[in-house]
N, C-alpha and C. Protein backbone atom coordinates (compact mmCIF):
# COMPACT_ATOMS: atom_id res chain seq x y z
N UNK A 1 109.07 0.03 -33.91
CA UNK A 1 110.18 -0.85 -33.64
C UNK A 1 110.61 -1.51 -34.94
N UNK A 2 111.86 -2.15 -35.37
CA UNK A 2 112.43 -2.29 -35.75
C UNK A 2 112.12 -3.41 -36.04
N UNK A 3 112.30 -4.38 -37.18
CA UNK A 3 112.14 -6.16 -37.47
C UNK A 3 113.75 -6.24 -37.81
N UNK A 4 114.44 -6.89 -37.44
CA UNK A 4 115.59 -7.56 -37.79
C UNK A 4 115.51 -9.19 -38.38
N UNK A 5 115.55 -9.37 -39.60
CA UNK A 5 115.55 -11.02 -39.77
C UNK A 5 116.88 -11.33 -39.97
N UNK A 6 116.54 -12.62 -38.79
CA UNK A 6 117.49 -13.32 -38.37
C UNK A 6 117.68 -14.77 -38.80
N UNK A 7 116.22 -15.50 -39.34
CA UNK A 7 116.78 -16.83 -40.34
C UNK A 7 115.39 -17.08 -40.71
N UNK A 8 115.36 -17.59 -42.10
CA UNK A 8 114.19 -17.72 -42.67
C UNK A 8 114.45 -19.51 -43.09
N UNK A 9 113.57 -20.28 -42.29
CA UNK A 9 113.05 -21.70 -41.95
C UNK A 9 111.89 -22.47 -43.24
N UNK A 10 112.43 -22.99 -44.46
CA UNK A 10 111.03 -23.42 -45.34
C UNK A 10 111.01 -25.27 -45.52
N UNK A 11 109.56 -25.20 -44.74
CA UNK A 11 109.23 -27.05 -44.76
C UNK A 11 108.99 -27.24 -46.13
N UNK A 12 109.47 -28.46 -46.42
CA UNK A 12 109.25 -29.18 -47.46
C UNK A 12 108.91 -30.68 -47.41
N UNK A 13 107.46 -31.16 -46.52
CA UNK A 13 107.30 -32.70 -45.96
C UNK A 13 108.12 -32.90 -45.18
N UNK A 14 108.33 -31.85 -44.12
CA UNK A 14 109.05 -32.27 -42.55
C UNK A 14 108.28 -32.15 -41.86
N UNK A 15 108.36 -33.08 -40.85
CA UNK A 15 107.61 -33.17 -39.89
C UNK A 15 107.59 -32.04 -38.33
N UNK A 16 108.55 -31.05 -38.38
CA UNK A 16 108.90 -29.85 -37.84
C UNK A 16 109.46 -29.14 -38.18
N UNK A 17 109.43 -27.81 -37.37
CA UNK A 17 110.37 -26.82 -38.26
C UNK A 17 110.75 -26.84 -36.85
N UNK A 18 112.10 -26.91 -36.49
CA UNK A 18 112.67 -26.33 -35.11
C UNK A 18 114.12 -25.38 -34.90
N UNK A 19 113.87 -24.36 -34.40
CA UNK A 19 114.97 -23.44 -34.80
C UNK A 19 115.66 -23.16 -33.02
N UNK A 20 116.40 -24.18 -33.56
CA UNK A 20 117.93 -24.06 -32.68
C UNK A 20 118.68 -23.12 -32.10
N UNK A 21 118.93 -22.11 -32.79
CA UNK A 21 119.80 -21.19 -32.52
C UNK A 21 119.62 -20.47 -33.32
N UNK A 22 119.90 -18.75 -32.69
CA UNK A 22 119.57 -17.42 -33.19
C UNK A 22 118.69 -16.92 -32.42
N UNK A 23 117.91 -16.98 -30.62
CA UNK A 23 117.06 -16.79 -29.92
C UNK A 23 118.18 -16.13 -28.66
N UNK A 24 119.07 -14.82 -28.64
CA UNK A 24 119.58 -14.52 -27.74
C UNK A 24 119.52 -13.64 -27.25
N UNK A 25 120.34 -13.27 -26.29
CA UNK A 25 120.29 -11.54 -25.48
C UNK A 25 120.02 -10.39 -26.42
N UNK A 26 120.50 -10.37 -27.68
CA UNK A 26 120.74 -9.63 -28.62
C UNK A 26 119.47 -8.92 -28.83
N UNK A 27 118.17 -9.15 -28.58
CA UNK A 27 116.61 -8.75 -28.81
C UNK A 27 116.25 -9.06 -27.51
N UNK A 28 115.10 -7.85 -27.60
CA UNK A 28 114.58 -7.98 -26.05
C UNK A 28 113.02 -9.13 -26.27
N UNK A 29 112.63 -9.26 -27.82
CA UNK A 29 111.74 -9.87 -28.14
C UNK A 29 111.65 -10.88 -29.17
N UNK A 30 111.27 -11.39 -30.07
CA UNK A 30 110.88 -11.91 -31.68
C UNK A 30 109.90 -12.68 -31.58
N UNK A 31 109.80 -12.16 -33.16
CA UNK A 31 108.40 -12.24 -33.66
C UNK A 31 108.97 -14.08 -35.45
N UNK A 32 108.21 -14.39 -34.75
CA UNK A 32 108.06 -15.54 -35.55
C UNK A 32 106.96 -15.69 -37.16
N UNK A 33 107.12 -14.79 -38.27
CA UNK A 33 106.10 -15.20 -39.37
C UNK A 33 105.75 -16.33 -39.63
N UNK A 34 105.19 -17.27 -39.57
CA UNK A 34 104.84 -18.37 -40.38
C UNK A 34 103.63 -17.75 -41.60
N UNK A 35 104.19 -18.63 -42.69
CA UNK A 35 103.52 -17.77 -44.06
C UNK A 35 103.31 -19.52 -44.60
N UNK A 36 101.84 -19.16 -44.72
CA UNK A 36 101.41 -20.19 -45.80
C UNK A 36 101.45 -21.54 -45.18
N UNK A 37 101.51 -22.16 -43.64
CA UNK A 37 101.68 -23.32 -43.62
C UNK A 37 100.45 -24.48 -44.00
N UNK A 38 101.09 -25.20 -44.60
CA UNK A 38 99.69 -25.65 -45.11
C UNK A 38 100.22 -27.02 -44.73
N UNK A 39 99.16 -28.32 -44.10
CA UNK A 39 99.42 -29.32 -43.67
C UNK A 39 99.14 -30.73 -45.14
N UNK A 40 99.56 -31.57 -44.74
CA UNK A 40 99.39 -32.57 -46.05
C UNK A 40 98.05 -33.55 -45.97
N UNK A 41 97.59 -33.40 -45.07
CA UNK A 41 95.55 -33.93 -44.81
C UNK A 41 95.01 -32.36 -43.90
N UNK A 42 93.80 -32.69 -44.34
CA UNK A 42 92.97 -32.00 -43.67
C UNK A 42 92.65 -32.03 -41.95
N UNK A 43 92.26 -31.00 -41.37
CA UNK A 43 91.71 -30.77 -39.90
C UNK A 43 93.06 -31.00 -38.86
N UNK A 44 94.22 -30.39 -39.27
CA UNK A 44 95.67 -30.43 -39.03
C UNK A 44 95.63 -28.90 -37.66
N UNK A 45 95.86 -29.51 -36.75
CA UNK A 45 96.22 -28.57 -35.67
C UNK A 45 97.95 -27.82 -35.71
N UNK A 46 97.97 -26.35 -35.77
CA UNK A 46 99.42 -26.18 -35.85
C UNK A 46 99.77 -25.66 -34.16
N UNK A 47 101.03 -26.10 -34.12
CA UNK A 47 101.40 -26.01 -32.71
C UNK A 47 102.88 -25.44 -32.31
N UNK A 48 103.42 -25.00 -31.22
CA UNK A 48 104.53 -24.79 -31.22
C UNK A 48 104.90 -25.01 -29.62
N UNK A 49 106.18 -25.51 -29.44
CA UNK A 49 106.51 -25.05 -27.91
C UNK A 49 108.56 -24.86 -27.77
N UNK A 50 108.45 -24.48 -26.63
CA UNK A 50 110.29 -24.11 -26.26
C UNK A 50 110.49 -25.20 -25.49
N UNK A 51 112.28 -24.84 -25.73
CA UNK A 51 112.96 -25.10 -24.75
C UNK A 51 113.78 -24.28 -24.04
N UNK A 52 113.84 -24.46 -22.87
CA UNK A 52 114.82 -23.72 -22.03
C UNK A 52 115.93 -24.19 -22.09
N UNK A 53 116.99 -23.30 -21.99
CA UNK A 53 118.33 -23.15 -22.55
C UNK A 53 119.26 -24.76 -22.04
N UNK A 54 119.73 -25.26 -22.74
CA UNK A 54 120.23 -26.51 -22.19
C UNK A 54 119.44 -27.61 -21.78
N UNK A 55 117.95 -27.44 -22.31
CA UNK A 55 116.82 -28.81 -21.74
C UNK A 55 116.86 -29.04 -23.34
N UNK A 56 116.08 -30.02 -23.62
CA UNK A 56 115.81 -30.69 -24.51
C UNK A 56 114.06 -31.61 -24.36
N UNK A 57 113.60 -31.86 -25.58
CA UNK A 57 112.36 -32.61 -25.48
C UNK A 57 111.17 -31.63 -26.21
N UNK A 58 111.63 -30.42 -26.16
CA UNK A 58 110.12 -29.35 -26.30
C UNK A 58 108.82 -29.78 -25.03
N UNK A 59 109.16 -28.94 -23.99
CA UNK A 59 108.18 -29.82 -23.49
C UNK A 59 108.00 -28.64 -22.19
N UNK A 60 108.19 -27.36 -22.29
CA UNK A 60 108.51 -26.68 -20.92
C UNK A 60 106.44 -26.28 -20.94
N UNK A 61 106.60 -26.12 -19.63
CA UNK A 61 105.47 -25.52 -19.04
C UNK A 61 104.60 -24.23 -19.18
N UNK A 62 103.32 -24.27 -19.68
CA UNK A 62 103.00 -23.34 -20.49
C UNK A 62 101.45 -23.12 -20.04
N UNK A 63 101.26 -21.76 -19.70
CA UNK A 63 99.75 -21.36 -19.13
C UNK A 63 99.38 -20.35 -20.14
N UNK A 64 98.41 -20.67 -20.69
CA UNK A 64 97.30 -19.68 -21.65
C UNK A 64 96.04 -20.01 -22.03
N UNK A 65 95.83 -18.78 -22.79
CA UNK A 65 94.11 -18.66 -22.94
C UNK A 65 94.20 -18.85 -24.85
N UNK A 66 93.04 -18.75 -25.38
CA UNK A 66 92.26 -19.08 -26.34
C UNK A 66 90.65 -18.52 -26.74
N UNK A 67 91.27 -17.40 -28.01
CA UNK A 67 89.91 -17.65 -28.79
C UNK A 67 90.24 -17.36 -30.25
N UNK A 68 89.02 -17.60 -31.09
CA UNK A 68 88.97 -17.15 -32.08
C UNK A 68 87.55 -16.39 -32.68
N UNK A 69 87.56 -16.04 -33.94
CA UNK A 69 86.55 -15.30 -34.62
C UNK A 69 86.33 -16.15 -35.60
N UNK A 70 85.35 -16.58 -36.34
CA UNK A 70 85.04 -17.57 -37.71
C UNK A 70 84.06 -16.91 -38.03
N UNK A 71 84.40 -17.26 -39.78
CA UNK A 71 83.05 -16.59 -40.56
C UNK A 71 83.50 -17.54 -42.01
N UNK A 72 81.96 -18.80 -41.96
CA UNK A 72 81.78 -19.34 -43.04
C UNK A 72 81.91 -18.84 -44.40
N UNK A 73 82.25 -19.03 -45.67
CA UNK A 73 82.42 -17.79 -46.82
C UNK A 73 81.12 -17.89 -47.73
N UNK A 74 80.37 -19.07 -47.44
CA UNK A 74 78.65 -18.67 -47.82
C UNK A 74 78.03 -17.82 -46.50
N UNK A 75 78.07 -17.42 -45.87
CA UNK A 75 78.20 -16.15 -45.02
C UNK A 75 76.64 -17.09 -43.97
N UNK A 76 77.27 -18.35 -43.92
CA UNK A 76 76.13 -19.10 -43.28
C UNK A 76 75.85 -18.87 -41.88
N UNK A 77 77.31 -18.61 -41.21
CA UNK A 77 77.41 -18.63 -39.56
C UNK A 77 78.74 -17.48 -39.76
N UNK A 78 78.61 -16.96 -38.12
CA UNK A 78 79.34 -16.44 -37.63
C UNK A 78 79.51 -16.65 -36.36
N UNK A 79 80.91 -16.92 -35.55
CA UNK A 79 80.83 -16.68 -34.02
C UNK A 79 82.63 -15.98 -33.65
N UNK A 80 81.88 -15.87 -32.40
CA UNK A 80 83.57 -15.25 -31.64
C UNK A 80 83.26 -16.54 -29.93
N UNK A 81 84.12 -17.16 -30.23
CA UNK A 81 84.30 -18.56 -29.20
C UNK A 81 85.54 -18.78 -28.04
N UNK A 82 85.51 -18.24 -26.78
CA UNK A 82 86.58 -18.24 -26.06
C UNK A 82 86.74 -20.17 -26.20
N UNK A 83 87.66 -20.92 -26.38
CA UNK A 83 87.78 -22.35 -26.70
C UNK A 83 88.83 -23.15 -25.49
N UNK A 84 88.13 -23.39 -24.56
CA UNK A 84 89.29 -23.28 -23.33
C UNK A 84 89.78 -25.07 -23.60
N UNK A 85 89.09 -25.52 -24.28
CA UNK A 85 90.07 -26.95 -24.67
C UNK A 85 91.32 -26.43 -25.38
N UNK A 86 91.84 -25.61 -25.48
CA UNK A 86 93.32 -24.93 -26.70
C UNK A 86 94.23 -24.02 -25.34
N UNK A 87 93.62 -24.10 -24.27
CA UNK A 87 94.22 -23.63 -22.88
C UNK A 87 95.09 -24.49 -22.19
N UNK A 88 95.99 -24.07 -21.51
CA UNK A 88 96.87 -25.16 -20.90
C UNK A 88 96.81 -24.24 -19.72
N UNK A 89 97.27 -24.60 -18.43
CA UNK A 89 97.35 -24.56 -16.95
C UNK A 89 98.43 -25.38 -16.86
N UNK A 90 99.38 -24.59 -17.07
CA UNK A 90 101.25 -24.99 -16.57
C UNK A 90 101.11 -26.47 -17.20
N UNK A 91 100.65 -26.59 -18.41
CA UNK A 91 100.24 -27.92 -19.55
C UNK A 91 101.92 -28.05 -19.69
N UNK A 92 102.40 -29.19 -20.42
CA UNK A 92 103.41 -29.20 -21.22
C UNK A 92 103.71 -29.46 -22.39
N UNK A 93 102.72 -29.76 -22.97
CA UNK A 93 102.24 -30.54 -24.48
C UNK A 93 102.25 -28.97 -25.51
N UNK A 94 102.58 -29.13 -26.50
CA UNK A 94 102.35 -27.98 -27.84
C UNK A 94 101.45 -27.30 -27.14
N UNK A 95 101.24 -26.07 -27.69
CA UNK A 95 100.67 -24.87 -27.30
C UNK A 95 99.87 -24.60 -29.21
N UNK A 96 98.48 -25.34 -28.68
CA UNK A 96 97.61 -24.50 -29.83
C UNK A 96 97.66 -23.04 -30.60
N UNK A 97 98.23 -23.24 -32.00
CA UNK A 97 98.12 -21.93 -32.84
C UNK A 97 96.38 -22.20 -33.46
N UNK A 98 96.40 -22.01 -34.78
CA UNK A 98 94.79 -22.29 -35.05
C UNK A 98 94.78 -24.04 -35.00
N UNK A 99 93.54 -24.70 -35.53
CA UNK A 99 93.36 -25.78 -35.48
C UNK A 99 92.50 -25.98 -36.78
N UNK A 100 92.42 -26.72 -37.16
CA UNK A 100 91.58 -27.56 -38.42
C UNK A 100 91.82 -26.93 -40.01
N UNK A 101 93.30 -26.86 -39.95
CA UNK A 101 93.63 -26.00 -41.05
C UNK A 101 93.15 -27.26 -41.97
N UNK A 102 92.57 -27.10 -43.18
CA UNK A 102 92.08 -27.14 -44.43
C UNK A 102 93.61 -27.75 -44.92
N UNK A 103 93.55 -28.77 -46.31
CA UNK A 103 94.84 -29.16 -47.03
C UNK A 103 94.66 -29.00 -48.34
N UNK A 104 93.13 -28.20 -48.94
CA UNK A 104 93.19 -27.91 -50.33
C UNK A 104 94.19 -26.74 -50.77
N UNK A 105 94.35 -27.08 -52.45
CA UNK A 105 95.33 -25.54 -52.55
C UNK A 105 95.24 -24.52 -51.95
N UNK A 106 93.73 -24.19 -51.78
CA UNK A 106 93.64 -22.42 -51.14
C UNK A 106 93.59 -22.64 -49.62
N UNK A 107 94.08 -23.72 -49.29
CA UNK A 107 94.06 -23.63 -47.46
C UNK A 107 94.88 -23.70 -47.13
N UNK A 108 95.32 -22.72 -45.71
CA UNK A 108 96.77 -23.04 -44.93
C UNK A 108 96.62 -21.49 -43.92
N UNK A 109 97.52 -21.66 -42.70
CA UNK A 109 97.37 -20.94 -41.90
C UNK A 109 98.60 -20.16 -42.07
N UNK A 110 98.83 -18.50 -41.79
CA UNK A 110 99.34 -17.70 -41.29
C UNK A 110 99.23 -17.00 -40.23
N UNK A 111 100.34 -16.58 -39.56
CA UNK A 111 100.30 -15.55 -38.72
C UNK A 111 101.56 -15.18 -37.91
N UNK A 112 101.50 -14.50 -36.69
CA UNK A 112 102.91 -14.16 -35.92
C UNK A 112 102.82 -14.57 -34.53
N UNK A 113 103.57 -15.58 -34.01
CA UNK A 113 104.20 -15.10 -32.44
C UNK A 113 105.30 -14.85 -32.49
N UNK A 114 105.26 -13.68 -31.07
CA UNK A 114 105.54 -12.78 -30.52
C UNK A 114 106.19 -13.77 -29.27
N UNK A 115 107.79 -13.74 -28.69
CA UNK A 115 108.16 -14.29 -27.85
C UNK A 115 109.00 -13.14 -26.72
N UNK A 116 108.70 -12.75 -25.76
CA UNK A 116 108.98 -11.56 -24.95
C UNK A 116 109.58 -12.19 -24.20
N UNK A 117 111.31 -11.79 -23.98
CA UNK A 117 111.89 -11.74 -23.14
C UNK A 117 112.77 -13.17 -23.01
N UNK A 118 112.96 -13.61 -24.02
CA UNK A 118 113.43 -15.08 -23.99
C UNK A 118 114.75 -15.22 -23.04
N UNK A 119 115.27 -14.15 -23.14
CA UNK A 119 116.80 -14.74 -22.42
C UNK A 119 116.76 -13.96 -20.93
N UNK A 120 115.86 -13.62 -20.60
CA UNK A 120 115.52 -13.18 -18.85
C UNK A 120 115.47 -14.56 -18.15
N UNK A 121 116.62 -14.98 -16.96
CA UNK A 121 116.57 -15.43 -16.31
C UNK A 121 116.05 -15.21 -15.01
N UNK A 122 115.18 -13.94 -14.97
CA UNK A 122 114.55 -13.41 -13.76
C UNK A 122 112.77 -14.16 -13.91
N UNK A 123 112.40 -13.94 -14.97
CA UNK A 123 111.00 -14.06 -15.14
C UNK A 123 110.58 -14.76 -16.36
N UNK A 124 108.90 -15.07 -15.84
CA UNK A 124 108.44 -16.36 -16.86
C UNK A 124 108.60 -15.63 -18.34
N UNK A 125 108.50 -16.10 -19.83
CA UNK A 125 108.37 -15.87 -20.86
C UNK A 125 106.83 -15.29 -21.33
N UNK A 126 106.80 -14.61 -21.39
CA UNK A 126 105.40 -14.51 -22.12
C UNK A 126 105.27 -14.36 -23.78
N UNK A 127 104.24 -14.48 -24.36
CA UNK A 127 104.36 -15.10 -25.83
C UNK A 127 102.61 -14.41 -26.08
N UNK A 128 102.50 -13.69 -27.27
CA UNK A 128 101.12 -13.53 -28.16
C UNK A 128 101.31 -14.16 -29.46
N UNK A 129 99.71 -14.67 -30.08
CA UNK A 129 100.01 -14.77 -31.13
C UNK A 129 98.48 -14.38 -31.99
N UNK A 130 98.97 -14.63 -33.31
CA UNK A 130 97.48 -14.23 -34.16
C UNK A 130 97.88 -14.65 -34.85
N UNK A 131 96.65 -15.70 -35.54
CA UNK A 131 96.81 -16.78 -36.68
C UNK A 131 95.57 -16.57 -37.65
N UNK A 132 95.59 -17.19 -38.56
CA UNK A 132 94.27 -16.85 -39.62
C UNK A 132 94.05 -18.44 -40.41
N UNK A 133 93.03 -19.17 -40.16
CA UNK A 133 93.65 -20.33 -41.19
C UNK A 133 92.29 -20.30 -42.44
N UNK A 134 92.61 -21.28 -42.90
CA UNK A 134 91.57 -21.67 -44.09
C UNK A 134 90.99 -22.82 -43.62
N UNK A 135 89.98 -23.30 -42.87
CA UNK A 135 89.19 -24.38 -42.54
C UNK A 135 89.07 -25.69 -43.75
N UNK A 136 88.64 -26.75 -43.74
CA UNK A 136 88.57 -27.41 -44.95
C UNK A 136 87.07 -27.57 -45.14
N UNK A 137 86.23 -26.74 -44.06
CA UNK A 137 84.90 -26.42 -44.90
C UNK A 137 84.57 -24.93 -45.16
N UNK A 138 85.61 -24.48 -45.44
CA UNK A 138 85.87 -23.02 -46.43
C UNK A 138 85.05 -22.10 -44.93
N UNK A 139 85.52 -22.07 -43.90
CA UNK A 139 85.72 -21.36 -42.94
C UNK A 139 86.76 -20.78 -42.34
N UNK A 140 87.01 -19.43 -42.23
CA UNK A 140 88.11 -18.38 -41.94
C UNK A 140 87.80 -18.17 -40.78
N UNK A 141 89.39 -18.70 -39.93
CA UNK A 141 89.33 -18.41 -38.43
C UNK A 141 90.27 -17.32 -37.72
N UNK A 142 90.28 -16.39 -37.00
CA UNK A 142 90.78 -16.15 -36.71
C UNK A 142 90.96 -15.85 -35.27
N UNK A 143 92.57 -16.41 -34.88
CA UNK A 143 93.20 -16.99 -33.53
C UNK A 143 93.94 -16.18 -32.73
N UNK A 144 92.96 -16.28 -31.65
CA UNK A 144 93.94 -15.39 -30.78
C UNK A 144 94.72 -16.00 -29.34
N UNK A 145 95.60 -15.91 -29.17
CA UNK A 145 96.72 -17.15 -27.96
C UNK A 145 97.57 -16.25 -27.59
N UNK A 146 97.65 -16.36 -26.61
CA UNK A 146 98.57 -15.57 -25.25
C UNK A 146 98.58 -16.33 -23.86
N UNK A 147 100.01 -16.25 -23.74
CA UNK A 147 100.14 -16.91 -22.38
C UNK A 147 101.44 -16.41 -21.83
N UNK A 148 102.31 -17.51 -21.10
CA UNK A 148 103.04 -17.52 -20.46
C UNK A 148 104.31 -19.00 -20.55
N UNK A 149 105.17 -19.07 -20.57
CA UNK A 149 106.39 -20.18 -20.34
C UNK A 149 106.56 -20.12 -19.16
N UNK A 150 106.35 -20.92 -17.99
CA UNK A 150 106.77 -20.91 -16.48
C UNK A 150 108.15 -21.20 -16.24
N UNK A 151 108.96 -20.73 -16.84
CA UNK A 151 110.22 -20.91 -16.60
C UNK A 151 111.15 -19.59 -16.46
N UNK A 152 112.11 -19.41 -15.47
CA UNK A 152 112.93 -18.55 -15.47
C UNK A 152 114.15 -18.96 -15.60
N UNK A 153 114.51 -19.89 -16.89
CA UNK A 153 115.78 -20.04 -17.60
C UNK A 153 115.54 -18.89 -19.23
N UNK A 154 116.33 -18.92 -19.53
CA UNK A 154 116.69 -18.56 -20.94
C UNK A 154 115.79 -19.16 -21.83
N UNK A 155 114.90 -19.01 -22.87
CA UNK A 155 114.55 -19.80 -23.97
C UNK A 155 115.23 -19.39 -25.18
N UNK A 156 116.13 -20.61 -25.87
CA UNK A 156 117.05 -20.44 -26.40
C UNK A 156 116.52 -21.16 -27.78
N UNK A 157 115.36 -22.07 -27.62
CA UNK A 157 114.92 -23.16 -28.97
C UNK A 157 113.33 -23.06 -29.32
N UNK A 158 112.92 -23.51 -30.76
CA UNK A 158 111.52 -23.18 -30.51
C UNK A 158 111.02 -23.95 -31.84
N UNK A 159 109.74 -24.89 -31.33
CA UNK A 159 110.02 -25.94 -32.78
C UNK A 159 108.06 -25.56 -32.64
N UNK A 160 107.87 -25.83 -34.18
CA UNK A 160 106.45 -25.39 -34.42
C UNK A 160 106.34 -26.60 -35.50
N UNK A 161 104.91 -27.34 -35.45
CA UNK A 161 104.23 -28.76 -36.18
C UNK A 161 103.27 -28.90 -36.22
N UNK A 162 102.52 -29.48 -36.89
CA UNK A 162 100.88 -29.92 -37.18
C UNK A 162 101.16 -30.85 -36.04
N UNK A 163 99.49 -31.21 -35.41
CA UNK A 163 99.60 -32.54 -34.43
C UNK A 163 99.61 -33.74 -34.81
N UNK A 164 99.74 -33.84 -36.21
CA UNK A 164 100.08 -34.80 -37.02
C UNK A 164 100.20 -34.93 -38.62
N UNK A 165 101.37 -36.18 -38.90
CA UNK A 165 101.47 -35.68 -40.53
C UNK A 165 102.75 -34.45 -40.37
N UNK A 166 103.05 -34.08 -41.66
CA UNK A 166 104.01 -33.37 -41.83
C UNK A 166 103.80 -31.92 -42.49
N UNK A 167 104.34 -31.33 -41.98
CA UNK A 167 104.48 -29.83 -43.14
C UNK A 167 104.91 -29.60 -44.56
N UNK A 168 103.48 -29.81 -45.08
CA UNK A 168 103.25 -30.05 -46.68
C UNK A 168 104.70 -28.97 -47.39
N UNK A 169 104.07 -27.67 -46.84
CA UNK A 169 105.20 -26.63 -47.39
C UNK A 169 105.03 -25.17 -46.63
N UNK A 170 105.43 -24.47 -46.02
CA UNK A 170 105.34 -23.60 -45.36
C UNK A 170 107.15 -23.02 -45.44
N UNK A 171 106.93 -21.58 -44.50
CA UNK A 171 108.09 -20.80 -44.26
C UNK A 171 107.65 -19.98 -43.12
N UNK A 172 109.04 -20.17 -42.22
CA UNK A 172 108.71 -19.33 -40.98
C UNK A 172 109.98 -18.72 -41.04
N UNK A 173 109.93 -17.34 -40.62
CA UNK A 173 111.23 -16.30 -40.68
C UNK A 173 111.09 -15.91 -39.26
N UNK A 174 112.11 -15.86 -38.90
CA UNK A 174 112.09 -15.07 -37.47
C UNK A 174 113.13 -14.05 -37.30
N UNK A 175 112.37 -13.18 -36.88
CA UNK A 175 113.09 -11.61 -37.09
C UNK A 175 113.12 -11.15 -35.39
N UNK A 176 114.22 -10.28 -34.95
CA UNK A 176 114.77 -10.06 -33.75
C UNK A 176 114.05 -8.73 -33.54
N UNK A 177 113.36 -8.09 -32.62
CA UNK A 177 112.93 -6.66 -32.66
C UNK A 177 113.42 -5.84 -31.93
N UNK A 178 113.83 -4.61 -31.98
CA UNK A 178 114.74 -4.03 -31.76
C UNK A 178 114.40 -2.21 -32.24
């Protein structure tokens, strides 16, 4: 399949990145890069959620699961952790990407969601993602999140933030697939 980019989004000490418009019929899917977000303190949760077409707030209803893989880089520990506190049950609050991203130079999280079907007014949204961050005790995580938007409006908006503090410097591109 095809990547079409459709607008490339770069924080500079904002406190969100939220992208308005460019989420239409036109793609049956998109895929969201975030590259490099790196938060301005340490143990910074990154998050994202929609809106349905004509609501406002970021705040729609959202069911998913949670895990990740970690591996300390003194090769002290390893685990693979289903983390059902990062789960929501038709929640409405941000939707956990990784968590405890690191704020030294070499820390910051990447990765992609995947938003299926945004402008189906028949059925809920479903959404994957995979994240990778840099811990701030030099632990590499990697995130895995999939769920669902309980809504059968349009999702037309989509804003992504640390759970606190601002977005030191990051870039998110979102490309239409096709």
């Amino acid at each position: 399949m095809a990547l079409t980019l459709i607008s490339t989004h770069t924080a500079s000490g904002d406190s969100s990145i939220d992208i308005t418009s460019g989420i239409t019929s036109a793609y049956s899917s998109y895929e969201f890069h975030c590259v490099n977000m790196h938060p301005e303190t340490d143990n910074k949760t990154f998050l994202f959620q929609v809106n349905a077409s004509g609501a406002s707030g970021f705040n729609e209803a959202i069911t998913s699961t949670y895990f990740r893989a970690k591996h300390n880089e003194d090769d002290s520990a390893v685990s693979l952790d289903y983390i059902a506190a990062f789960d929501q049950g038709n929640g409405t609050a941000y939707q956990v990407l990784p968590n405890e991203v690191g704020a030294d130079g070499d820390q910051s999280t990447s990765g992609v969601l995947t938003l299926y079907a945004p402008s189906s007014t028949t059925y809920v949204k479903h959404f994957t993602a995979r994240f990778n961050d840099a811990h701030p005790s030099d632990i590499t995580m990697d995130c895995f999140i999939a769920g669902y938007i309980n809504t059968a409006s349009a999702i037309d908006e989509i804003s992504f933030k640390f759970d606190s503090g601002n977005i030191d410097v990051g870039t998110i591109k979102m490309f239409g697939v096709g």
